[in-house]
PDB file of N, CA and C in Angstrom:
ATOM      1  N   UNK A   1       0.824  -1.181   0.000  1.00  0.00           N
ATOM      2  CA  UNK A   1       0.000   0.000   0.000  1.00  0.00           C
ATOM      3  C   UNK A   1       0.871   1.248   0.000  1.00  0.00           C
ATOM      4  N   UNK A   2       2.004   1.062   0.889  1.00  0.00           N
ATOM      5  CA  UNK A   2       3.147   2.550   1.072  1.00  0.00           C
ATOM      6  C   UNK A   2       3.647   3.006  -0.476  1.00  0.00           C
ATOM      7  N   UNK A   3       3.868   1.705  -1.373  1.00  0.00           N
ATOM      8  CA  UNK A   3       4.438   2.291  -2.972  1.00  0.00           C
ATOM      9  C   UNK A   3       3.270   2.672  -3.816  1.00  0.00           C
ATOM     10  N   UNK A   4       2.179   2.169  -3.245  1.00  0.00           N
ATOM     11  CA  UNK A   4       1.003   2.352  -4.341  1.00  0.00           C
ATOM     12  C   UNK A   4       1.201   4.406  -3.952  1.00  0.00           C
ATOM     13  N   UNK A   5       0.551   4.674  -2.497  1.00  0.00           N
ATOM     14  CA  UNK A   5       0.216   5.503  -2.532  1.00  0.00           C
ATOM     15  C   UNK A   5       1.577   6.531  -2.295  1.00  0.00           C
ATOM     16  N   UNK A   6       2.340   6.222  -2.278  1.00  0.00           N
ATOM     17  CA  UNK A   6       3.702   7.303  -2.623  1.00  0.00           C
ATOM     18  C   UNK A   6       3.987   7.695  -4.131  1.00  0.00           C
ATOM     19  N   UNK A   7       3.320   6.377  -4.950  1.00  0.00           N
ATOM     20  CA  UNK A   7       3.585   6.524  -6.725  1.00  0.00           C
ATOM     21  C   UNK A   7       2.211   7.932  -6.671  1.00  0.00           C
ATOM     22  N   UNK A   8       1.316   7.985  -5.880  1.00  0.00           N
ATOM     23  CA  UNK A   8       0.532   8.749  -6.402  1.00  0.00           C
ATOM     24  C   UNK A   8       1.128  10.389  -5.999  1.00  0.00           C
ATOM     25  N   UNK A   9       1.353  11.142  -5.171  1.00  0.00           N
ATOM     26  CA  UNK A   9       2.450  11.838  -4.922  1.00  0.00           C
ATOM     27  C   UNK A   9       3.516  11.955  -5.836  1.00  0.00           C
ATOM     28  N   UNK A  10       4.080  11.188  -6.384  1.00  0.00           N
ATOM     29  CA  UNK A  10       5.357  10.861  -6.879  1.00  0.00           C
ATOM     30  C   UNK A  10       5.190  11.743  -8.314  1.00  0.00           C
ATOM     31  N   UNK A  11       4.132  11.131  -8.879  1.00  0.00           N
ATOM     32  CA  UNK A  11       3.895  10.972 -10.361  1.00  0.00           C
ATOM     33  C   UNK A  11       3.139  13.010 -10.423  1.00  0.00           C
ATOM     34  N   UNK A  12       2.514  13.335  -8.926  1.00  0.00           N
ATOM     35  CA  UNK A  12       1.608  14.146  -9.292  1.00  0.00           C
ATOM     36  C   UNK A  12       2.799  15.681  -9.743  1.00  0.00           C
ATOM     37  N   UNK A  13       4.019  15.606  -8.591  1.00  0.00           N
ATOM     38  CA  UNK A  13       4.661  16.605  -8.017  1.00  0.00           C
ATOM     39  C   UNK A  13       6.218  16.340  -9.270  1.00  0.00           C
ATOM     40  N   UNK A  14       6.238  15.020  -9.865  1.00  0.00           N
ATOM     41  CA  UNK A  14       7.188  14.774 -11.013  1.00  0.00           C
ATOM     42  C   UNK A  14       6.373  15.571 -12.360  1.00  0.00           C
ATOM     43  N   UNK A  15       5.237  15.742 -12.473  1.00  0.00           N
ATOM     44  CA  UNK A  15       4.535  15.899 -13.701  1.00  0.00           C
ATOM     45  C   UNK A  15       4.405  17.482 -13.413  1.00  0.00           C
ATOM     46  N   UNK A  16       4.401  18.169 -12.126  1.00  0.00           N
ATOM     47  CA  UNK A  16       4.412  19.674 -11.926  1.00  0.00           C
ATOM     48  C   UNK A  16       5.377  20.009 -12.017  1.00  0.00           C
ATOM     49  N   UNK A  17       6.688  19.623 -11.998  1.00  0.00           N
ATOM     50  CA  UNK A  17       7.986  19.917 -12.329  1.00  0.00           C
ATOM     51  C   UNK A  17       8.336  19.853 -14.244  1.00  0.00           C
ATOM     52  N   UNK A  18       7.565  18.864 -14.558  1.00  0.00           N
ATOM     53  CA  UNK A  18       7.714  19.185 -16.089  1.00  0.00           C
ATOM     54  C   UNK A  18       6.590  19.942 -16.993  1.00  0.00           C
ATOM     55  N   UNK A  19       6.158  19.935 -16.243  1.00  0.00           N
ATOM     56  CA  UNK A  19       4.462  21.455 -16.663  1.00  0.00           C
ATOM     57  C   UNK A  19       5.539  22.297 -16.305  1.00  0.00           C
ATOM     58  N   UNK A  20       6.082  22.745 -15.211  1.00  0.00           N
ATOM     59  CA  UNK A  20       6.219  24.198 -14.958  1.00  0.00           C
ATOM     60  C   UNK A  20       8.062  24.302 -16.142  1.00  0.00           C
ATOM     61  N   UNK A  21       8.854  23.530 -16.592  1.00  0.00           N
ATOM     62  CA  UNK A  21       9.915  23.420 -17.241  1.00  0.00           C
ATOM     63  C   UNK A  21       9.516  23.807 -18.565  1.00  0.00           C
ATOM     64  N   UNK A  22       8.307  23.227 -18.640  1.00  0.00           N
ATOM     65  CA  UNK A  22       7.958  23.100 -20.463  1.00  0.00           C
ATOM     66  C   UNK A  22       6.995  24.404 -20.738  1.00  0.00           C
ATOM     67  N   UNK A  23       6.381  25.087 -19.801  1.00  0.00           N
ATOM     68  CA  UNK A  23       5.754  26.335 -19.621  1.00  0.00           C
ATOM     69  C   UNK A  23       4.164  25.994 -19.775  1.00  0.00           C
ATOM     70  N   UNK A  24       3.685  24.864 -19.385  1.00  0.00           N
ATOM     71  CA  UNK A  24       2.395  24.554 -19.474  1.00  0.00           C
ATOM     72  C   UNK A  24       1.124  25.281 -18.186  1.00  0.00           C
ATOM     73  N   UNK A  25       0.294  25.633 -18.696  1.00  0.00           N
ATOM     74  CA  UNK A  25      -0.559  25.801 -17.956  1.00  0.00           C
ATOM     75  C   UNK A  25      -1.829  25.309 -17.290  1.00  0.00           C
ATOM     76  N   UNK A  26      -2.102  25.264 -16.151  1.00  0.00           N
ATOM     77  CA  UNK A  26      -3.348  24.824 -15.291  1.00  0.00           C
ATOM     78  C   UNK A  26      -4.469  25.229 -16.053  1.00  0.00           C
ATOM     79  N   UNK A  27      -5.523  24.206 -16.775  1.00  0.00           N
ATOM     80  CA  UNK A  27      -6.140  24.758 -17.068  1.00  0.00           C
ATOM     81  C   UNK A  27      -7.612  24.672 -16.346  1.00  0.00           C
ATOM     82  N   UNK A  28      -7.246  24.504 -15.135  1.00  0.00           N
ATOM     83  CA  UNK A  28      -8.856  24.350 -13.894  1.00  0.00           C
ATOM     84  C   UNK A  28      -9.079  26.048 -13.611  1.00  0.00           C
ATOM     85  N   UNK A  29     -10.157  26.093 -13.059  1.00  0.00           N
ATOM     86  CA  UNK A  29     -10.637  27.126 -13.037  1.00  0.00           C
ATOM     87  C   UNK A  29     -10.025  28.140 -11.426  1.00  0.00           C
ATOM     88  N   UNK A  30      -9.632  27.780 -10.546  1.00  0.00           N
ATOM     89  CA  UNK A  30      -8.779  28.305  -9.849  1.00  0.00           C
ATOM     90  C   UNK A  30      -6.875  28.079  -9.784  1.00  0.00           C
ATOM     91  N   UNK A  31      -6.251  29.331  -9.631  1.00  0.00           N
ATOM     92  CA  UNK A  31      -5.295  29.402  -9.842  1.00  0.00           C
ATOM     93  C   UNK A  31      -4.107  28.554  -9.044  1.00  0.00           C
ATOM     94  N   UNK A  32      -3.211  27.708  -9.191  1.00  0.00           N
ATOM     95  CA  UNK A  32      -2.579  26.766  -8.482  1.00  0.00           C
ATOM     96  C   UNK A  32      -0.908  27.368  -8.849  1.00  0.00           C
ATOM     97  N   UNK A  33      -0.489  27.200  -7.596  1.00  0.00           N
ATOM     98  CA  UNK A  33       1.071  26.850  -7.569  1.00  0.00           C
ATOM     99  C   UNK A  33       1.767  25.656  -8.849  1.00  0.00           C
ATOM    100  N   UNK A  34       0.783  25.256  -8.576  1.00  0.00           N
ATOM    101  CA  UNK A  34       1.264  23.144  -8.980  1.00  0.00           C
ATOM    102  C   UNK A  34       0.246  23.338 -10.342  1.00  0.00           C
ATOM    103  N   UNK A  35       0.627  22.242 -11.394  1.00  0.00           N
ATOM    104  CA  UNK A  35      -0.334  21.729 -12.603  1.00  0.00           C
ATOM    105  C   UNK A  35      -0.727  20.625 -11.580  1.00  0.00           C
ATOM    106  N   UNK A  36      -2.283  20.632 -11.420  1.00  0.00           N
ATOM    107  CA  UNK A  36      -2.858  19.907 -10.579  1.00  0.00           C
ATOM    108  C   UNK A  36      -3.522  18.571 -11.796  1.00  0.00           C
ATOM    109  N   UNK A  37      -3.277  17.772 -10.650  1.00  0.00           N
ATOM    110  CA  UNK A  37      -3.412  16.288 -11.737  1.00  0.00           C
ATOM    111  C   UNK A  37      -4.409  15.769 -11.077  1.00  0.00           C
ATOM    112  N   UNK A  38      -5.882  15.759 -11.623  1.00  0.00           N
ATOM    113  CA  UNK A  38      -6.902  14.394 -10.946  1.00  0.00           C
ATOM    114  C   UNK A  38      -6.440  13.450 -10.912  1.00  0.00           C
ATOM    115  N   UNK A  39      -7.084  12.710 -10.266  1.00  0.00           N
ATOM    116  CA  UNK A  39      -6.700  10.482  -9.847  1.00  0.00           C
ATOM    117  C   UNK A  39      -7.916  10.350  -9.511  1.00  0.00           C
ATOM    118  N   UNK A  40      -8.195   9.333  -9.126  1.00  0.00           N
ATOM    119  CA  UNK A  40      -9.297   8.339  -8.102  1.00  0.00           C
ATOM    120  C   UNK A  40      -8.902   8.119  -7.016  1.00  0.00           C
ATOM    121  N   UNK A  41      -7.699   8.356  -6.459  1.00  0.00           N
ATOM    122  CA  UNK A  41      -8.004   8.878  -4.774  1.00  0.00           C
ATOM    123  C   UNK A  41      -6.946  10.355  -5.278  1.00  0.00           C
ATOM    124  N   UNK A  42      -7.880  11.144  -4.255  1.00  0.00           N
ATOM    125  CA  UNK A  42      -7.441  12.510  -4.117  1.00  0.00           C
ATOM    126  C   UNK A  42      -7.647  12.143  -2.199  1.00  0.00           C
ATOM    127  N   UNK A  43      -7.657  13.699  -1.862  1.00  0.00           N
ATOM    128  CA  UNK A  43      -7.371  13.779  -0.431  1.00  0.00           C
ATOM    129  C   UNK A  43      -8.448  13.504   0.471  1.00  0.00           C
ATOM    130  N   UNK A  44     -10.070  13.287  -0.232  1.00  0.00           N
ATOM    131  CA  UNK A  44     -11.319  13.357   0.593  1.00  0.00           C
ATOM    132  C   UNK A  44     -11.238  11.405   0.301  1.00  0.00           C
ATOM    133  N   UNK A  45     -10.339  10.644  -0.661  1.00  0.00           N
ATOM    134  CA  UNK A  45     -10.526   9.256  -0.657  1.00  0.00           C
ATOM    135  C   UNK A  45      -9.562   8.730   0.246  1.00  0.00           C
ATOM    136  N   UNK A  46      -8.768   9.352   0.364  1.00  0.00           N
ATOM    137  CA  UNK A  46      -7.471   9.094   1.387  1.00  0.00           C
ATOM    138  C   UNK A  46      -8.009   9.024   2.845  1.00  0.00           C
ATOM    139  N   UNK A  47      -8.936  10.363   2.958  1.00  0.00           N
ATOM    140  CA  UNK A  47      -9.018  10.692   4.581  1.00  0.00           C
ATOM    141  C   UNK A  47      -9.942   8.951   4.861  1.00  0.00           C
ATOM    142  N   UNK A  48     -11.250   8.978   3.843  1.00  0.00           N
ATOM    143  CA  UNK A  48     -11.974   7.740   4.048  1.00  0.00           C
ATOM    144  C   UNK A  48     -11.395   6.911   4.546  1.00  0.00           C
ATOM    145  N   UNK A  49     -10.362   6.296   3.471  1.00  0.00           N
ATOM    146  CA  UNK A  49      -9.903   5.219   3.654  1.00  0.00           C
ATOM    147  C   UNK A  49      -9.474   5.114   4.858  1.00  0.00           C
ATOM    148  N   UNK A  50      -8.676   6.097   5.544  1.00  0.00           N
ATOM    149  CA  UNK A  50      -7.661   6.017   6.616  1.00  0.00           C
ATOM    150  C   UNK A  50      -8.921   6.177   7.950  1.00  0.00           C
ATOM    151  N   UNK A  51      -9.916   6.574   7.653  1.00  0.00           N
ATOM    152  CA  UNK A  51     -10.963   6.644   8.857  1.00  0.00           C
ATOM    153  C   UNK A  51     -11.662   5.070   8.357  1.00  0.00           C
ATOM    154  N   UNK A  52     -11.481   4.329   7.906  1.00  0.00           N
ATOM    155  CA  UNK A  52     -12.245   2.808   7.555  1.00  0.00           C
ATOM    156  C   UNK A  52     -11.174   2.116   8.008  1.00  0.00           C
ATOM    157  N   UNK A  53     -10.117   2.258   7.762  1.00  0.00           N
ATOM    158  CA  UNK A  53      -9.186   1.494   8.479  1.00  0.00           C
ATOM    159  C   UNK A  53      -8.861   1.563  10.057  1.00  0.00           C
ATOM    160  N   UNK A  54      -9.090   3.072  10.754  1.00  0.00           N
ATOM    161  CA  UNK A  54      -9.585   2.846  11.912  1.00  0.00           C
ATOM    162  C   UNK A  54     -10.832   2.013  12.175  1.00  0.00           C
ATOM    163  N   UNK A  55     -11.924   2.461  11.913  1.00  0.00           N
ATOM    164  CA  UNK A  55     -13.226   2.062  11.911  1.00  0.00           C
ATOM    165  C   UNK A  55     -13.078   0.225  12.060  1.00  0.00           C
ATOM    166  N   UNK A  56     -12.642  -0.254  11.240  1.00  0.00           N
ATOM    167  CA  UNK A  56     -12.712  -1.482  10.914  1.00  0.00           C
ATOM    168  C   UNK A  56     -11.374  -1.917  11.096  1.00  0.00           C
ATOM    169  N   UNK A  57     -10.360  -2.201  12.293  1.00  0.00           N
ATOM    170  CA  UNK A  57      -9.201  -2.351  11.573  1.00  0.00           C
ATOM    171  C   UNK A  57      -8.809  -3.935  11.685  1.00  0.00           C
ATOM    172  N   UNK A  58      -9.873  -4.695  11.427  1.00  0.00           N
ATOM    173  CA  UNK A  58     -10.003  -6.490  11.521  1.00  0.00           C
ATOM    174  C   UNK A  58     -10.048  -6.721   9.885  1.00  0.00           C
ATOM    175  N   UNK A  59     -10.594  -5.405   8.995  1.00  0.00           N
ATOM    176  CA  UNK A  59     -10.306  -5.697   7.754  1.00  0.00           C
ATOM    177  C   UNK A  59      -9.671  -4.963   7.106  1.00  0.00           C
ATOM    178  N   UNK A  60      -8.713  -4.277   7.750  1.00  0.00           N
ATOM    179  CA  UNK A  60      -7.605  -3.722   7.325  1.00  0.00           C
ATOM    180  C   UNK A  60      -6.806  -4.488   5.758  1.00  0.00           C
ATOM    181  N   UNK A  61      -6.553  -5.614   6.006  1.00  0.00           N
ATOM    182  CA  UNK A  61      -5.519  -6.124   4.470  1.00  0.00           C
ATOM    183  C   UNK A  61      -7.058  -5.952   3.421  1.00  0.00           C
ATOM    184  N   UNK A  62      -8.214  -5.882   3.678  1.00  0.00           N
ATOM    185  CA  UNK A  62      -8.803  -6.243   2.171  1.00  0.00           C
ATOM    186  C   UNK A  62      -8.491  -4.195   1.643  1.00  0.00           C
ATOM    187  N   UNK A  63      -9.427  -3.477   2.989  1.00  0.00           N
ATOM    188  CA  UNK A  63      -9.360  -2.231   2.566  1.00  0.00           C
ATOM    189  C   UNK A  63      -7.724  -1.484   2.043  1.00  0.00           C
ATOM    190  N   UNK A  64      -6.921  -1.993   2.560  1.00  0.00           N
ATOM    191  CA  UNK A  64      -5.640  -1.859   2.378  1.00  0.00           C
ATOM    192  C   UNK A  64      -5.575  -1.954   0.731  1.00  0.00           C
ATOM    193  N   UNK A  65      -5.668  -3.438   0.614  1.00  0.00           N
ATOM    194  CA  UNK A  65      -5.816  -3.519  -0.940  1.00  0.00           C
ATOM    195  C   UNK A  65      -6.329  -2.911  -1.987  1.00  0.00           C
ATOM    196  N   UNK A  66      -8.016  -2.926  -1.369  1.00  0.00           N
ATOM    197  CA  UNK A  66      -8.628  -1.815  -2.383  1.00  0.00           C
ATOM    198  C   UNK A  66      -7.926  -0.401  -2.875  1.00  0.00           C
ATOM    199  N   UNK A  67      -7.330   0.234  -1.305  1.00  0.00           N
ATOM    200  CA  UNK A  67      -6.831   1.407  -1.401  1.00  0.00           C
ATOM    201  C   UNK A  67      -5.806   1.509  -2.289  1.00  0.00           C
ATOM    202  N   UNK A  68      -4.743   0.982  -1.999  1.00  0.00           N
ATOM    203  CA  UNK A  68      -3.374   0.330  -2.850  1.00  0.00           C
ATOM    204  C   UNK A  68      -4.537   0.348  -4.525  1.00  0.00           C
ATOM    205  N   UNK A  69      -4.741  -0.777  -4.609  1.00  0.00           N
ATOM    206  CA  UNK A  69      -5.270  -1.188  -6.356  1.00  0.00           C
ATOM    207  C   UNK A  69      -5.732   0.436  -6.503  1.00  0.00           C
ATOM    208  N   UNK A  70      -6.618   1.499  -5.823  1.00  0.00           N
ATOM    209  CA  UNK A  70      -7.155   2.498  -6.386  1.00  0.00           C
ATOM    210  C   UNK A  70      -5.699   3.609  -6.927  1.00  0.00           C
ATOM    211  N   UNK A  71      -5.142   3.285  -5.709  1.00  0.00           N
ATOM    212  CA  UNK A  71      -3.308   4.095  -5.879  1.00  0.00           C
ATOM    213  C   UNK A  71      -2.806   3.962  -7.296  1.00  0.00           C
ATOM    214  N   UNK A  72      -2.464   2.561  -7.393  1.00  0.00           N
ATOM    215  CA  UNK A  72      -2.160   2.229  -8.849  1.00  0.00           C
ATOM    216  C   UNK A  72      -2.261   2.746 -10.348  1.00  0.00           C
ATOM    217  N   UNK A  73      -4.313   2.761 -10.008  1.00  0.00           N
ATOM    218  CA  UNK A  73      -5.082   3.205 -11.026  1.00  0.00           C
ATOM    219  C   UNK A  73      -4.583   4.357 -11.368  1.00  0.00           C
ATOM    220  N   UNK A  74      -4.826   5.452  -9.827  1.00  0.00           N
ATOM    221  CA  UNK A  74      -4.297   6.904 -10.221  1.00  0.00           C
ATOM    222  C   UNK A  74      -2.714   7.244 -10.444  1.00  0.00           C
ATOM    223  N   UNK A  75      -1.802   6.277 -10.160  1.00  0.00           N
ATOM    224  CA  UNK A  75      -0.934   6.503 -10.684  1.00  0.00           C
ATOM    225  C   UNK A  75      -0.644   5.793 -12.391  1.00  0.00           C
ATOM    226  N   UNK A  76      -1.032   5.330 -12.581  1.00  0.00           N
ATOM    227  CA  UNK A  76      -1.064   4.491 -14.072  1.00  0.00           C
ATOM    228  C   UNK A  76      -1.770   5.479 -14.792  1.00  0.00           C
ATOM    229  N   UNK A  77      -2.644   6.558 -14.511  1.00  0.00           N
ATOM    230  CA  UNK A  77      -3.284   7.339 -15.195  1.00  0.00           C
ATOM    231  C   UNK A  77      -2.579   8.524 -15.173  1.00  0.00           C
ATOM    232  N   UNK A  78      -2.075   9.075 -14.011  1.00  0.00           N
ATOM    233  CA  UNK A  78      -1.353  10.198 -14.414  1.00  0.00           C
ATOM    234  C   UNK A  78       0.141  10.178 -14.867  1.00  0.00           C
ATOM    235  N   UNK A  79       0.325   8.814 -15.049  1.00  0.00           N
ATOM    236  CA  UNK A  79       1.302   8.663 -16.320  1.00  0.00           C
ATOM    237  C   UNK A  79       1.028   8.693 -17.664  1.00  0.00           C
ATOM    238  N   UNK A  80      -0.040   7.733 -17.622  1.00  0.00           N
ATOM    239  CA  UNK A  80      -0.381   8.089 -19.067  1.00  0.00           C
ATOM    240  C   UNK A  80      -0.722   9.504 -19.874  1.00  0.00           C
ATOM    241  N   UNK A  81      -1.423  10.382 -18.806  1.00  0.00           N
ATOM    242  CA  UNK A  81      -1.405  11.707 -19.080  1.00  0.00           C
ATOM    243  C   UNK A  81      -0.221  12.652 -19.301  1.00  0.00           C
ATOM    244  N   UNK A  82       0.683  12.457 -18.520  1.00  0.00           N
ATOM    245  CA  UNK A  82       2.069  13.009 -18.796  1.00  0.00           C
ATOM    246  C   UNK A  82       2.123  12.851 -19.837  1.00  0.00           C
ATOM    247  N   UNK A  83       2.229  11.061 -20.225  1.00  0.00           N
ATOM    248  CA  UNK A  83       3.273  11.154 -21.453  1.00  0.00           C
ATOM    249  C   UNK A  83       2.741  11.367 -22.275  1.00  0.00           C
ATOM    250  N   UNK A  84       0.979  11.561 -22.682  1.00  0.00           N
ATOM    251  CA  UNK A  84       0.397  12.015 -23.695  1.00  0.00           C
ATOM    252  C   UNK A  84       0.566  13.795 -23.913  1.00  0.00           C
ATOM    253  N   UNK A  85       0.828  14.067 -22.513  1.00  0.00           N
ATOM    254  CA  UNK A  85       0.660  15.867 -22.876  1.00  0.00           C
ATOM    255  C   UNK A  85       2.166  16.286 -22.879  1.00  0.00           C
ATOM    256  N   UNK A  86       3.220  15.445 -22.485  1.00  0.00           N
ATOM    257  CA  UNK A  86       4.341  16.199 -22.618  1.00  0.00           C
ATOM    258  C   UNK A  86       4.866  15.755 -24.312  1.00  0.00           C
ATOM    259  N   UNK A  87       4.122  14.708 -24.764  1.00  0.00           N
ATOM    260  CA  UNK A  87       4.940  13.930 -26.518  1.00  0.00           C
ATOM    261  C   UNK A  87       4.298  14.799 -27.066  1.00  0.00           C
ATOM    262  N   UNK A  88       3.349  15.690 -26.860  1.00  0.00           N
ATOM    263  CA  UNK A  88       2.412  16.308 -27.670  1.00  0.00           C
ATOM    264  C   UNK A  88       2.663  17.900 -27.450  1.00  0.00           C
ATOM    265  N   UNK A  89       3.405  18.178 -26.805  1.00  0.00           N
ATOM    266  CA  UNK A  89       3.942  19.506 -26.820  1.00  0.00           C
ATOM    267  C   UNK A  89       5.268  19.846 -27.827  1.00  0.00           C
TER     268      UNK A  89
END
C-alpha cells in the first residue's frame, strides 16, 4: 500500500515539475502553484480510507488492498497523461 500511494504523490509533483519546465498551464478554473493532476483517490478518498481502516481495523488487508489497487489506477493514469501531454507539446 506505502508504494502504491507514494507513486501517487510521486507521479503528481514529477509531472508539476515538467508542466512548470515546459511552460504549461493549469487549465482548472482556480489558480494553483502546482499543474494539478486528478486520480481516483485525491485527499477526501485518502481521509476515508484512513478513517475505515480505523473504523474497521479487523479488515484492514482487504481495505488496504482496495486502497493500494485504487493508488495504482491513479498513478497508471497520471502517467499516461504526462506522457500524452508532454509527446504532444
Amino acid at each position: 500500500m506505502l508504494f502504491s500511494f507514494i507513486g501517487t504523490g510521486s507521479t503528481f509533483l514529477a509531472f508539476a515539475v515538467f508542466a512548470e519546465k515546459r511552460g504549461l498551464n493549469d487549465t482548472s478554473d482556480s489558480p494553483r502553484a502546482l499543474y494539478y493532476l486528478g486520480g481516483l483517490t485525491e485527499g477526501s478518498e485518502t481521509i476515508i480510507a484512513f478513517v475505515l481502516f480505523t473504523l474497521f481495523p479487523a479488515q484492514f488487508a482487504l481495505l488496504a488492498t482496495v486502497f493500494a489497487a485504487m493508488c495504482l489506477i491513479t498513478t497508471a493514469s497520471r502517467i499516461g497523461f504526462a506522457l500524452h501531454t508532454l509527446r504532444k507539446q
